[in-house]
N, C-alpha and C. Protein backbone atom coordinates (compact mmCIF):
# COMPACT_ATOMS: atom_id res chain seq x y z
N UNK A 1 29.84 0.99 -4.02
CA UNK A 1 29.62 1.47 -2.67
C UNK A 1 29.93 0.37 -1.67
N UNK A 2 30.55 1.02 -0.53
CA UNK A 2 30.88 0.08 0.55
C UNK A 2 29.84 -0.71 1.32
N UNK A 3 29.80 -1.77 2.07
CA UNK A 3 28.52 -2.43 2.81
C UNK A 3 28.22 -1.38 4.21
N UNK A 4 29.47 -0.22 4.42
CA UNK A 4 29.08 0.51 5.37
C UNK A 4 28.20 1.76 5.09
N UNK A 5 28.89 2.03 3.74
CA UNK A 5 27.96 3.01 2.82
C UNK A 5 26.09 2.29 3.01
N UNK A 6 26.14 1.24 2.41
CA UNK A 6 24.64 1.01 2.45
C UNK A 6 23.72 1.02 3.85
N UNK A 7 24.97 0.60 4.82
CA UNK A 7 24.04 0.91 6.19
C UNK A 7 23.53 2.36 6.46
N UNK A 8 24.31 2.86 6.15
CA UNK A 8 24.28 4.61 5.93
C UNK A 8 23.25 4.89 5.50
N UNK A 9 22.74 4.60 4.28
CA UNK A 9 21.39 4.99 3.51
C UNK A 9 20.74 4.00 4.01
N UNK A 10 20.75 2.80 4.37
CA UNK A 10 19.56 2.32 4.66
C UNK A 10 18.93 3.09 6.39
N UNK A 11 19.79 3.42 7.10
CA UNK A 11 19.30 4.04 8.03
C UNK A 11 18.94 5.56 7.68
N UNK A 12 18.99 6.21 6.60
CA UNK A 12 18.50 7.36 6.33
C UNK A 12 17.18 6.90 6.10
N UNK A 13 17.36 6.34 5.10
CA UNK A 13 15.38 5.54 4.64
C UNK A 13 15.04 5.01 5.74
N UNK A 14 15.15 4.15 6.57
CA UNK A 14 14.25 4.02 8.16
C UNK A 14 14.13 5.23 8.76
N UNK A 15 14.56 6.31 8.65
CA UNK A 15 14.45 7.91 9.40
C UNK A 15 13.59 8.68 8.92
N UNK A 16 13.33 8.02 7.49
CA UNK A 16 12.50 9.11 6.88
C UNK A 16 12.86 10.12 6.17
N UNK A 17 14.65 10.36 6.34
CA UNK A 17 15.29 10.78 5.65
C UNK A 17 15.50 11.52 4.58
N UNK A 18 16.08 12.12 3.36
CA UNK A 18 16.13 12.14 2.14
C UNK A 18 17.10 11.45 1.20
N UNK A 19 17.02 10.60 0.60
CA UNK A 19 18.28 10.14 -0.30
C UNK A 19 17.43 10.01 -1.85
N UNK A 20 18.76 9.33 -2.33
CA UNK A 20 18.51 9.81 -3.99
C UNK A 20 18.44 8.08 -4.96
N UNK A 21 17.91 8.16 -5.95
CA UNK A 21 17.97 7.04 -6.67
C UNK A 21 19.41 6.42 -6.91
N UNK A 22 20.52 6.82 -7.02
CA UNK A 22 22.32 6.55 -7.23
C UNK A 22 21.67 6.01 -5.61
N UNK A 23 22.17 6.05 -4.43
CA UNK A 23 22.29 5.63 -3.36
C UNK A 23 21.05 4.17 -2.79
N UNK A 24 20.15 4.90 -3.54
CA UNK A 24 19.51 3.41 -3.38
C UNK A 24 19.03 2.18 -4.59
N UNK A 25 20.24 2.62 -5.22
CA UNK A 25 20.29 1.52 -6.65
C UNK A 25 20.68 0.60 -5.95
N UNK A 26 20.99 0.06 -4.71
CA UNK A 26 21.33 -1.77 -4.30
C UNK A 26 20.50 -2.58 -4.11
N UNK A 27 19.46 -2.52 -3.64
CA UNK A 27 18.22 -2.81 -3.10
C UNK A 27 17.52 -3.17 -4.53
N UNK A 28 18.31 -2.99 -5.41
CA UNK A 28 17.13 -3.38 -7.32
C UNK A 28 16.80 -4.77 -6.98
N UNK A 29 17.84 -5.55 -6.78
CA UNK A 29 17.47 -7.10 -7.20
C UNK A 29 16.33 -7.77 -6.27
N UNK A 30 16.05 -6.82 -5.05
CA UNK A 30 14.30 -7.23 -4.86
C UNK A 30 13.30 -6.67 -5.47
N UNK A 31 13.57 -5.78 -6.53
CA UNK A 31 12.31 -5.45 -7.20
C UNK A 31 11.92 -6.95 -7.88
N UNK A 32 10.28 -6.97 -7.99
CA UNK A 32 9.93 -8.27 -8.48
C UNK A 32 9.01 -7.98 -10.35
N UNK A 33 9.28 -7.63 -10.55
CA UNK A 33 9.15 -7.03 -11.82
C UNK A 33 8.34 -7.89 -12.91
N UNK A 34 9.73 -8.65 -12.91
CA UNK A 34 8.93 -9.79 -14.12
C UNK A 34 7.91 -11.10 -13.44
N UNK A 35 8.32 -11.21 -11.99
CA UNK A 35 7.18 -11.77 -11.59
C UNK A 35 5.57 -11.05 -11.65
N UNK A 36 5.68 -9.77 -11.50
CA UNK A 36 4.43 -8.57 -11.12
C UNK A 36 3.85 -8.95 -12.93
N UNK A 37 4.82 -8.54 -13.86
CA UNK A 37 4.46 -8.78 -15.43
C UNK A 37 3.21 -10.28 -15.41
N UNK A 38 4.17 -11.13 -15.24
CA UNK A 38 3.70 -12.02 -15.45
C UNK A 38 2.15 -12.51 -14.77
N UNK A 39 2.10 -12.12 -13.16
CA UNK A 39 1.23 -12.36 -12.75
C UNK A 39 -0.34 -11.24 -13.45
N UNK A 40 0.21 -10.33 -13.92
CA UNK A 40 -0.83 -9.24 -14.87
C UNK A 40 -1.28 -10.15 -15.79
N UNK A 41 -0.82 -10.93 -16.88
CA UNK A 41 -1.00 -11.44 -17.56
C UNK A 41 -1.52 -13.18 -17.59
N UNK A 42 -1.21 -13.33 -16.71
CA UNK A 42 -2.17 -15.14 -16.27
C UNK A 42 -3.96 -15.26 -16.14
N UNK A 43 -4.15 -16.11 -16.86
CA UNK A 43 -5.38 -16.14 -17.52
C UNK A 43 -6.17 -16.68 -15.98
N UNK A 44 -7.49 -15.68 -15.82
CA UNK A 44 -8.38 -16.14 -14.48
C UNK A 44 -8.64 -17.28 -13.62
N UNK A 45 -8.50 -18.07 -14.70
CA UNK A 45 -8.73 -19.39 -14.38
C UNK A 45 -7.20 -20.26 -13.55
N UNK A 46 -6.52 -19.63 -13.93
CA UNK A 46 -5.09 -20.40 -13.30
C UNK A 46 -4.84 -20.18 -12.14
N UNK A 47 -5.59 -20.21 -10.84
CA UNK A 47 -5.77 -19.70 -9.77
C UNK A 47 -4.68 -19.78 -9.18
N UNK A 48 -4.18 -21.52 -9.10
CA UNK A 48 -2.97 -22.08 -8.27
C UNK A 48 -1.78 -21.11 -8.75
N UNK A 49 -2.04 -21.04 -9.92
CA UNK A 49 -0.46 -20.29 -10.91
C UNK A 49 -0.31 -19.05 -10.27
N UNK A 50 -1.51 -18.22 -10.20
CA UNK A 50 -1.20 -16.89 -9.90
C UNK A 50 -1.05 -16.35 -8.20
N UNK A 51 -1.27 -17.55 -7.20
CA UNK A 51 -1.02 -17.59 -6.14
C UNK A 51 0.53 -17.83 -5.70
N UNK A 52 0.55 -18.84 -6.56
CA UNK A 52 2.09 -19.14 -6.22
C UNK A 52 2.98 -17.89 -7.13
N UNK A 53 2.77 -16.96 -7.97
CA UNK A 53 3.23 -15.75 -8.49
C UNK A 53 2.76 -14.81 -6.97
N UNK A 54 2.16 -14.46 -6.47
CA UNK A 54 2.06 -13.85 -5.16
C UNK A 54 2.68 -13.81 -4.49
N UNK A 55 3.04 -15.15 -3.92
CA UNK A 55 3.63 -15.79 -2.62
C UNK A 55 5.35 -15.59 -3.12
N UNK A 56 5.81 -15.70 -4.59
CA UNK A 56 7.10 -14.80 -4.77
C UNK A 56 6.85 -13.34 -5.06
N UNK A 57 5.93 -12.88 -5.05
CA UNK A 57 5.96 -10.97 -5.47
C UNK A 57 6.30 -10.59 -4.05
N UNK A 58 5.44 -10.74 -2.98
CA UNK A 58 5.22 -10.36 -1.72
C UNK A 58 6.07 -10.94 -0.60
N UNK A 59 6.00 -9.94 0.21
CA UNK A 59 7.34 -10.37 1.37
C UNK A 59 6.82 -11.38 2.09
N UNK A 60 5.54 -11.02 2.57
CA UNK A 60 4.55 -12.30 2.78
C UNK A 60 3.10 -11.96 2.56
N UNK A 61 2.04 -12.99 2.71
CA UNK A 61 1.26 -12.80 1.79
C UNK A 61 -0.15 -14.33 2.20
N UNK A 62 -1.10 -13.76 3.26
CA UNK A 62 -1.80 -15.00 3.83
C UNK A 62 -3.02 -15.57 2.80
N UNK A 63 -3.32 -16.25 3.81
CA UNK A 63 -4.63 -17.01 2.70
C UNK A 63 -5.98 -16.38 1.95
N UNK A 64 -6.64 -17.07 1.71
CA UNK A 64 -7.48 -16.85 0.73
C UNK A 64 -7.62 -15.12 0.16
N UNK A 65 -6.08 -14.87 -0.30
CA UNK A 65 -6.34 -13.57 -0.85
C UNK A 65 -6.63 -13.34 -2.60
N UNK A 66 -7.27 -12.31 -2.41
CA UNK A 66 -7.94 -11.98 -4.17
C UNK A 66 -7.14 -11.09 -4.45
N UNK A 67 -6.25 -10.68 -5.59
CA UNK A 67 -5.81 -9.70 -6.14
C UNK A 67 -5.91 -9.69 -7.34
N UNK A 68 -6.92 -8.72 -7.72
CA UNK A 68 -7.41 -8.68 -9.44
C UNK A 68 -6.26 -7.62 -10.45
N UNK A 69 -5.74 -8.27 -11.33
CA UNK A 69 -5.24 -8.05 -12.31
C UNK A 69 -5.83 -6.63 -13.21
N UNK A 70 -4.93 -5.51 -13.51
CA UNK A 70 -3.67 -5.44 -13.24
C UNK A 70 -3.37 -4.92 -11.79
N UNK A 71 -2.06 -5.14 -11.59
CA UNK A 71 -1.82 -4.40 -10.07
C UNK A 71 -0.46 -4.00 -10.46
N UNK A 72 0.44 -3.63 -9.97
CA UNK A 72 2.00 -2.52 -10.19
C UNK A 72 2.27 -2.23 -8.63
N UNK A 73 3.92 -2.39 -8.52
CA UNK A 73 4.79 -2.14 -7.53
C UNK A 73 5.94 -1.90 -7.62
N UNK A 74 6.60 -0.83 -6.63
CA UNK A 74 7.76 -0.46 -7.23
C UNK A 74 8.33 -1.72 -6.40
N UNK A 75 8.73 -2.39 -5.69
CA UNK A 75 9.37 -3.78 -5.81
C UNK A 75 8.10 -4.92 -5.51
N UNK A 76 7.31 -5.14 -4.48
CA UNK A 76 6.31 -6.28 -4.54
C UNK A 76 7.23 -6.45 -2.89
N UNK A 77 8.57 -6.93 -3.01
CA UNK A 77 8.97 -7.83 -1.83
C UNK A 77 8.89 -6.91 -0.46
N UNK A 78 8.43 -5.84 -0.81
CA UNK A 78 8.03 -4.61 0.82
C UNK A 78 6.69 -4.71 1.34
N UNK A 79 5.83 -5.30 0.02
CA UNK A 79 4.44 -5.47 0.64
C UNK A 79 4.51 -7.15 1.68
N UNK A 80 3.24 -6.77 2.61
CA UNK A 80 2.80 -7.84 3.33
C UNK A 80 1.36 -7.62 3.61
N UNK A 81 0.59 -8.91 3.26
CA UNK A 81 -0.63 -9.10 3.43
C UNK A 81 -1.20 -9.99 4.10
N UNK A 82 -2.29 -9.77 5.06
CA UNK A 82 -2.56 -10.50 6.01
C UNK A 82 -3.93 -11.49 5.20
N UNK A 83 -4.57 -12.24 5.87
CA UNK A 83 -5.51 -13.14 5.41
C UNK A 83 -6.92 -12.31 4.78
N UNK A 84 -7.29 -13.08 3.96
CA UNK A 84 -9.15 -12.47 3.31
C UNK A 84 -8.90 -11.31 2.76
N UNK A 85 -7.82 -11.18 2.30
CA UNK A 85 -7.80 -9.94 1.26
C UNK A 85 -8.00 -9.50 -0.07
N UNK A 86 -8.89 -8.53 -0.25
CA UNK A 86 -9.31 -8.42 -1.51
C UNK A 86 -8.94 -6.90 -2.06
N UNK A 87 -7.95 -6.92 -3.06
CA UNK A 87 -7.78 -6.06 -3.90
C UNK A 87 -8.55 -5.91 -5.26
N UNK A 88 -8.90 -4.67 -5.73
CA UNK A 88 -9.51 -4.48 -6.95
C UNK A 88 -8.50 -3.98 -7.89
N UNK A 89 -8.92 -3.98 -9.35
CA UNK A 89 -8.00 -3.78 -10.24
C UNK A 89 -7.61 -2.16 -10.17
N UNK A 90 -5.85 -2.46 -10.93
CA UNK A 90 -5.59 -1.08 -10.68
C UNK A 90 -4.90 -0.47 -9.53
N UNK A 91 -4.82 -1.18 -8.53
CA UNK A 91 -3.95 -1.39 -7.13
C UNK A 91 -2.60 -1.12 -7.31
N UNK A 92 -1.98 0.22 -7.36
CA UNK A 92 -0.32 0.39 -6.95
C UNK A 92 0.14 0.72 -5.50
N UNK A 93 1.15 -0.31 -5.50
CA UNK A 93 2.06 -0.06 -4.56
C UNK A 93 3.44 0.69 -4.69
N UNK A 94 3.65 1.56 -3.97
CA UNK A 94 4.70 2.21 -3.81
C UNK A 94 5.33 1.89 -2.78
N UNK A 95 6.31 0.75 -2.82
CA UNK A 95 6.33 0.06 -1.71
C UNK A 95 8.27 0.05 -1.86
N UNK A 96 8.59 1.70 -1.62
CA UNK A 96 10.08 1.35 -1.22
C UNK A 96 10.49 1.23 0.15
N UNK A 97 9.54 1.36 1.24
CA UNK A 97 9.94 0.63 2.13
C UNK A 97 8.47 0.06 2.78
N UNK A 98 8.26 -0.41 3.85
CA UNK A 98 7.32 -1.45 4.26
C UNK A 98 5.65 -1.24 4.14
N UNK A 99 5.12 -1.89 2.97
CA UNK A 99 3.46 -1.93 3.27
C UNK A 99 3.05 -3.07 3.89
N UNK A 100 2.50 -2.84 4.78
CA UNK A 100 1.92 -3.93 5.94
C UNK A 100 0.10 -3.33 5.90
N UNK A 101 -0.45 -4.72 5.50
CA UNK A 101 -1.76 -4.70 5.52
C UNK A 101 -2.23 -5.69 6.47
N UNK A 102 -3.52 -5.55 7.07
CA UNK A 102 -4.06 -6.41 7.75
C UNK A 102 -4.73 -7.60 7.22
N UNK A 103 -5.30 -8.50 8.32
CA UNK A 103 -6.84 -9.26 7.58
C UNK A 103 -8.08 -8.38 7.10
N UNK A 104 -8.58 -9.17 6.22
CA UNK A 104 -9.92 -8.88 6.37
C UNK A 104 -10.18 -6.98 5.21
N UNK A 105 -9.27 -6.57 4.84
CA UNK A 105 -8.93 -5.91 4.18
C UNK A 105 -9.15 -5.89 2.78
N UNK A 106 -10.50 -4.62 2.27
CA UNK A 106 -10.62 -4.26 1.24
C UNK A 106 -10.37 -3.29 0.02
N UNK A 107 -9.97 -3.21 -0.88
CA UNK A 107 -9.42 -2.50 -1.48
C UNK A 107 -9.66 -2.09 -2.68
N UNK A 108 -11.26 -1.06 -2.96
CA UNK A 108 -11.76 -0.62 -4.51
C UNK A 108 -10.65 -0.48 -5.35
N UNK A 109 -11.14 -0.44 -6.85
CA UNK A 109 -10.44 -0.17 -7.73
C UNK A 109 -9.63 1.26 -8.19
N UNK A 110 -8.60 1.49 -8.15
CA UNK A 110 -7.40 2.43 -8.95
C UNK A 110 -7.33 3.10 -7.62
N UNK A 111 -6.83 2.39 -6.35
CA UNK A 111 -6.18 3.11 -5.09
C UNK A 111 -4.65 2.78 -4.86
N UNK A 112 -3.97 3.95 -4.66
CA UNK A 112 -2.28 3.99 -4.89
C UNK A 112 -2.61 4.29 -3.22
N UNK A 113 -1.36 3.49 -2.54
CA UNK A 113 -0.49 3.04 -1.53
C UNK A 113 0.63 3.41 -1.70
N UNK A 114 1.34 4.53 -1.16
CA UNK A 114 2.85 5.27 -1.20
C UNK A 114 2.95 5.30 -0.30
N UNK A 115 4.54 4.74 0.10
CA UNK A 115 5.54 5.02 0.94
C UNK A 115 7.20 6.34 0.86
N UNK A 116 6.43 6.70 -0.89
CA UNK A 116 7.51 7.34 -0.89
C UNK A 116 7.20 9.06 -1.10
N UNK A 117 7.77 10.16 -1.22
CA UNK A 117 7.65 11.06 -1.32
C UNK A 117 8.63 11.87 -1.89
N UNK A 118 8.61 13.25 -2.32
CA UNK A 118 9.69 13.83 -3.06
C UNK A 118 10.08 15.30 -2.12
N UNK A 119 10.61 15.55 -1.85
CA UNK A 119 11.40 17.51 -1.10
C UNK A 119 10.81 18.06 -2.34
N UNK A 120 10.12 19.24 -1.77
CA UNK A 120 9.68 20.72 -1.99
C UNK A 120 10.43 21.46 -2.83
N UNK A 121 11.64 21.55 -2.41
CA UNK A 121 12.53 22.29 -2.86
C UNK A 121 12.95 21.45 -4.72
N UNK A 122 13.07 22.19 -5.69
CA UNK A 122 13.91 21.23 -6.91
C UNK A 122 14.89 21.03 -6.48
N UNK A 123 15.59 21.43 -5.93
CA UNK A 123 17.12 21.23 -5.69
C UNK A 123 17.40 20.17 -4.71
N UNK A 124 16.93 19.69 -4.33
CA UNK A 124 16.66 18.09 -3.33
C UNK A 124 15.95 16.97 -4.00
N UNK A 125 15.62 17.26 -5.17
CA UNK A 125 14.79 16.67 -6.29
C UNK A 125 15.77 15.81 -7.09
N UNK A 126 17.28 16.54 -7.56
CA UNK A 126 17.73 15.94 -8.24
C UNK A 126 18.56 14.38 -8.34
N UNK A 127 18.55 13.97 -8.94
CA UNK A 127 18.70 12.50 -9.18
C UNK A 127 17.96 11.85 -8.37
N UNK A 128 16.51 12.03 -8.83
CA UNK A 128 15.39 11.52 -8.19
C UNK A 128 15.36 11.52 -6.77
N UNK A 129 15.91 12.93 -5.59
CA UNK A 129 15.79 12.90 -4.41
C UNK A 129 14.37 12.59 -4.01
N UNK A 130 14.04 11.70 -2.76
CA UNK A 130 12.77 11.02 -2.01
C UNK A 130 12.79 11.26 -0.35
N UNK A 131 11.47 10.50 0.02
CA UNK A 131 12.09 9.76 1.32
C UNK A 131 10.78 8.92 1.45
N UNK A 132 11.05 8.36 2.29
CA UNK A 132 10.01 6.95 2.33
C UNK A 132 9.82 6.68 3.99
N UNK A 133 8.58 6.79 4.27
CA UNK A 133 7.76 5.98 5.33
C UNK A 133 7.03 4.83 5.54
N UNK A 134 6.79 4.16 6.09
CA UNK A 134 6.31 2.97 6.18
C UNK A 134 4.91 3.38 5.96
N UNK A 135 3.76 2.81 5.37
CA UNK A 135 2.11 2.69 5.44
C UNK A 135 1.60 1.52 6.15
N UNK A 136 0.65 1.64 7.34
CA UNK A 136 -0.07 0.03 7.71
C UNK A 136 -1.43 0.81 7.39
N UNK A 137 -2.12 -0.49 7.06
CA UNK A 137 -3.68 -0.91 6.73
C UNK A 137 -3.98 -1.92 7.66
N UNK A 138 -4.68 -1.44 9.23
CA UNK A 138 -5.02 -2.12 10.08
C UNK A 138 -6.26 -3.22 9.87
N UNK A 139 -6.20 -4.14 10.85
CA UNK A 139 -7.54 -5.15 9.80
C UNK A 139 -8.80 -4.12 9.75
N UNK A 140 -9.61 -5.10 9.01
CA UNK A 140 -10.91 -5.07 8.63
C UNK A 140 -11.24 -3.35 7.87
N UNK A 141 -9.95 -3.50 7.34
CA UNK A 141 -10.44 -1.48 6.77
C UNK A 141 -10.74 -1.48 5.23
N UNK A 142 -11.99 -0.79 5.05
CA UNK A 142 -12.40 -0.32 3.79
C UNK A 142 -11.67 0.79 2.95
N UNK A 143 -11.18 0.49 1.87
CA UNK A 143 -11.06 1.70 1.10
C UNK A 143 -11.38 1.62 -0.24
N UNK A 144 -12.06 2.86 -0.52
CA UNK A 144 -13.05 3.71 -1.67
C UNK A 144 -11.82 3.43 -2.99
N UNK A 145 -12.49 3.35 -4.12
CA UNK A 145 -12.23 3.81 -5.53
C UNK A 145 -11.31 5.12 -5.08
N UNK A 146 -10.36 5.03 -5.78
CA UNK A 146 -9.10 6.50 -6.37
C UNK A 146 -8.66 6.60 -5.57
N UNK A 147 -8.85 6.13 -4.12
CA UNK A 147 -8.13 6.90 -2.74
C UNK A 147 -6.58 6.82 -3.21
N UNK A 148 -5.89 7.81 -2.15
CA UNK A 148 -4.47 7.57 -2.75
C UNK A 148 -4.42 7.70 -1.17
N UNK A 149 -3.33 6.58 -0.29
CA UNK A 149 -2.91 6.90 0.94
C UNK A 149 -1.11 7.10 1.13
N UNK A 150 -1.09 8.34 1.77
CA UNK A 150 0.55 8.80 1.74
C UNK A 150 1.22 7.90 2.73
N UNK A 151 2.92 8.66 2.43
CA UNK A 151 3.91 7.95 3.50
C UNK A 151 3.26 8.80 4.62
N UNK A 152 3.81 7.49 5.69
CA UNK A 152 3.68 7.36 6.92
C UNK A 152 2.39 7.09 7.34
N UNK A 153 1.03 6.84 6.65
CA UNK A 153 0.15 6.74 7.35
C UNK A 153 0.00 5.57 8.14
N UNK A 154 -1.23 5.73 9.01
CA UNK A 154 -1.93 4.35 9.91
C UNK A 154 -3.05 4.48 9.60
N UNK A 155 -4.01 3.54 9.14
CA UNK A 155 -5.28 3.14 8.70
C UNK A 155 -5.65 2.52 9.97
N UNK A 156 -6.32 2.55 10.94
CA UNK A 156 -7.17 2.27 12.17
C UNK A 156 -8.27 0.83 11.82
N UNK A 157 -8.20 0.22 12.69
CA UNK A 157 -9.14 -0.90 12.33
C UNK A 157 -10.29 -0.51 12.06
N UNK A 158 -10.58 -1.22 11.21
CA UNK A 158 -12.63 -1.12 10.56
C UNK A 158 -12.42 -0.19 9.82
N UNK A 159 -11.57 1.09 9.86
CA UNK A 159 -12.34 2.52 9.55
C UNK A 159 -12.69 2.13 7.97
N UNK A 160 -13.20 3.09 7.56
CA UNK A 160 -13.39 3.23 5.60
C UNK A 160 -12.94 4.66 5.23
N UNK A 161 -12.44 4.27 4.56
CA UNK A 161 -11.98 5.96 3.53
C UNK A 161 -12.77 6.02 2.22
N UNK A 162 -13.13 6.87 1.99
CA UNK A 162 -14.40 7.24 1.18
C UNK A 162 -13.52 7.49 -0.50
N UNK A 163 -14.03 7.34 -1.29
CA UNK A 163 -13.53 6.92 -2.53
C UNK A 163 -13.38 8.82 -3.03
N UNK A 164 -11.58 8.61 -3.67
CA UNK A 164 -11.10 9.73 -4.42
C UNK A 164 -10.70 10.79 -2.95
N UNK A 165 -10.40 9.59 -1.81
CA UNK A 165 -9.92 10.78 -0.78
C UNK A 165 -8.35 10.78 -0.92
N UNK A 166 -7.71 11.80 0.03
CA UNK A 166 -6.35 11.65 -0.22
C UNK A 166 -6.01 11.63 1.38
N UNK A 167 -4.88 10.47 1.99
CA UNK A 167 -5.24 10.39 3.28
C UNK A 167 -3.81 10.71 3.38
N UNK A 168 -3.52 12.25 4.21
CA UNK A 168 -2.03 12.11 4.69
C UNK A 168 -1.74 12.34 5.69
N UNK A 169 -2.82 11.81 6.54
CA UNK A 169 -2.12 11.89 8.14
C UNK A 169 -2.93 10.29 8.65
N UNK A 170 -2.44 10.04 9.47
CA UNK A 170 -3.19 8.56 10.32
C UNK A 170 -5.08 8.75 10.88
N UNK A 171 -5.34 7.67 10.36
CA UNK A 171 -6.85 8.13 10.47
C UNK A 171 -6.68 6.36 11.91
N UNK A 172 -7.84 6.94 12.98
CA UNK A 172 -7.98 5.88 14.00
C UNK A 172 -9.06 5.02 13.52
N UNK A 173 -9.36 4.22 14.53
CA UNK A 173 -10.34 2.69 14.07
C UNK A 173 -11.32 3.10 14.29
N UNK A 174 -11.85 2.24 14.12
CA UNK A 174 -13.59 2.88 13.47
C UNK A 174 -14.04 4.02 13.44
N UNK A 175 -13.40 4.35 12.57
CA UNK A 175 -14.14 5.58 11.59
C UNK A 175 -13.75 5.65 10.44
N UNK A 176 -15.08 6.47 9.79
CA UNK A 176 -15.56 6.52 8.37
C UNK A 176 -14.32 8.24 7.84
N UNK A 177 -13.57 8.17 7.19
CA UNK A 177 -13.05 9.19 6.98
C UNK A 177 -13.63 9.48 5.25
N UNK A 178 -13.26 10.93 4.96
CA UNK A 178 -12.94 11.10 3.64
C UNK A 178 -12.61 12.70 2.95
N UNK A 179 -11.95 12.41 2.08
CA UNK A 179 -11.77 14.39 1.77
C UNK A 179 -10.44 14.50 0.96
N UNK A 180 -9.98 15.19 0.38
CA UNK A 180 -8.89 16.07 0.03
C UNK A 180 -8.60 17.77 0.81
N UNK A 181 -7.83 17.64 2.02
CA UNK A 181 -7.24 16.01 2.81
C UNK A 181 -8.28 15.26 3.60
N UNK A 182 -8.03 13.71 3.72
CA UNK A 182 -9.14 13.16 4.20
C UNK A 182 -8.92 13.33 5.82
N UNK A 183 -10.43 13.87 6.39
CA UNK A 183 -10.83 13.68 7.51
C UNK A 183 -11.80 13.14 8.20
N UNK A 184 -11.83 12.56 9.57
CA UNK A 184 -12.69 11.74 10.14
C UNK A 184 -14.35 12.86 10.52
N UNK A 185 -15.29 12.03 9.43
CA UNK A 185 -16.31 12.57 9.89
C UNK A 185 -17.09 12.10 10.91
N UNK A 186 -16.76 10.75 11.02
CA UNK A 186 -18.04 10.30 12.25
C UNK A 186 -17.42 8.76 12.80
N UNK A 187 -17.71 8.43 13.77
CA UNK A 187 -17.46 7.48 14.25
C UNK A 187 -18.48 6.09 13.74
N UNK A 188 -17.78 5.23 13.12
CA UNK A 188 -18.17 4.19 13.12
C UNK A 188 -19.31 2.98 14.05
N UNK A 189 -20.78 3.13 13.95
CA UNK A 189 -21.14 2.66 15.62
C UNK A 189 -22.28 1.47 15.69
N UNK A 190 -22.68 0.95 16.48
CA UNK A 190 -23.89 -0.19 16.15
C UNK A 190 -25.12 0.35 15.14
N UNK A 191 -24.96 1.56 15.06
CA UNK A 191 -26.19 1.82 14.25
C UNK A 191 -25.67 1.22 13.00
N UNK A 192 -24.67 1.27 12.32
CA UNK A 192 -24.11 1.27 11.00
C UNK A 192 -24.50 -0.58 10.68
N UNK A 193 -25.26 -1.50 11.75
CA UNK A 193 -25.09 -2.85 11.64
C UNK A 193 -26.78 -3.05 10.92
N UNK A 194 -27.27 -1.95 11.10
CA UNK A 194 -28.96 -1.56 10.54
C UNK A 194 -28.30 -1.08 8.94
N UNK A 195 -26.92 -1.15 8.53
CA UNK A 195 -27.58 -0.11 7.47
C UNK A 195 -27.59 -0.82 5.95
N UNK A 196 -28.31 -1.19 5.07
CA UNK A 196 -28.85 -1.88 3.79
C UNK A 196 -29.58 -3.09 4.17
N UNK A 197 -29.78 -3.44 5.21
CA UNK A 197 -30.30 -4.94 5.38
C UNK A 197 -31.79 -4.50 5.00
N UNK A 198 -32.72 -5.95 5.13
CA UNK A 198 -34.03 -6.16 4.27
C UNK A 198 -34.73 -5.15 5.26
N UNK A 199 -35.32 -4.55 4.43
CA UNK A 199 -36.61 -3.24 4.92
C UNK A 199 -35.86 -2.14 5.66
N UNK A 200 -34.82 -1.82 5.71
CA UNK A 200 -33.87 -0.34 5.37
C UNK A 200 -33.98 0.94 4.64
């Protein structure tokens, strides 16, 4: 394929587009694969080792972040992570085009992050037809065990998504969402600064 050809599809995938696995086979050699392997497999204790395995998985990728083993991405080099981040095990990214996370950002165990999606129709299906939206995770946002968040969403600062929701539209900042599909039940508010502390 020509370098004009690829501008072609790469501006279909920024549109949101539909294209097919043949058209976006160029883009392989940023999948990070055997780095992602490897970093699954580095023993707890090798902290420095598995940071500097990060800092090549991820497009970028700030300080004192936790990412517990195992985790999976369809390339690694689309994600970006902001500072104090903590992932739990079980964390996939579907990251064929941009995951942008904030600071301060938490992340229970076995929650999938997709940017990509498939047409309705089979016949737009074949040779793995898609299309892909960008996902952000604004700072300081909670999310639940199993959640799965679709293309195109916006995660709102603070909010929390409640564990085993499925979020496919943009949820705003502070608020507590959750559901299949997840929706905003209540606003996030000073009362919530009373809630587990001593004599609660």
């Amino acid at each position: 394929m020509t370098d004009a050809h690829h501008e072609e599809v790469l501006a279909r995938i920024a549109g949101g587009l539909a294209y097919t696995e043949s058209e976006a086979a160029f883009p392989a050699p940023r999948r990070r694969t055997e780095q992602i392997f490897d970093y699954n497999r580095t023993p707890p204790g090798e902290t420095e080792r598995r940071r500097s395995l990060l800092t090549g998985i991820f497009g970028s990728v700030g300080g004192r972040t936790v990412l517990l083993p195992p985790f999976h991405a369809a390339f690694g080099s689309n994600v970006h992570i902001g500072d104090d981040f903590f992932g739990n095990v079980n964390l996939t990214f579907v990251d064929d085009v941009d995951i942008r996370i904030g600071d301060d950002v938490m992340i229970a165990p076995s929650v999938t992050l997709t940017t990509t999606g498939h047409p309705v129709h089979p016949s737009r299906r074949a040779d793995f037809g898609r299309f892909s939206e960008p996902v952000v995770i604004e700072d300081k946002v909670w999310i639940g065990s199993n959640a799965v968040v679709l293309p195109g969403v916006r995660i709102g600062y603070g909010s929390v998504i409640g564990a085993g929701s499925v979020v496919s539209r943009s949820i705003p900042p502070m608020t507590v969402a959750f559901g299949t599909p997840c929706r905003v039940v209540r606003p996030i508010t000073d009362e919530d600064l009373a809630e587990r502390t001593a004599g609660h």
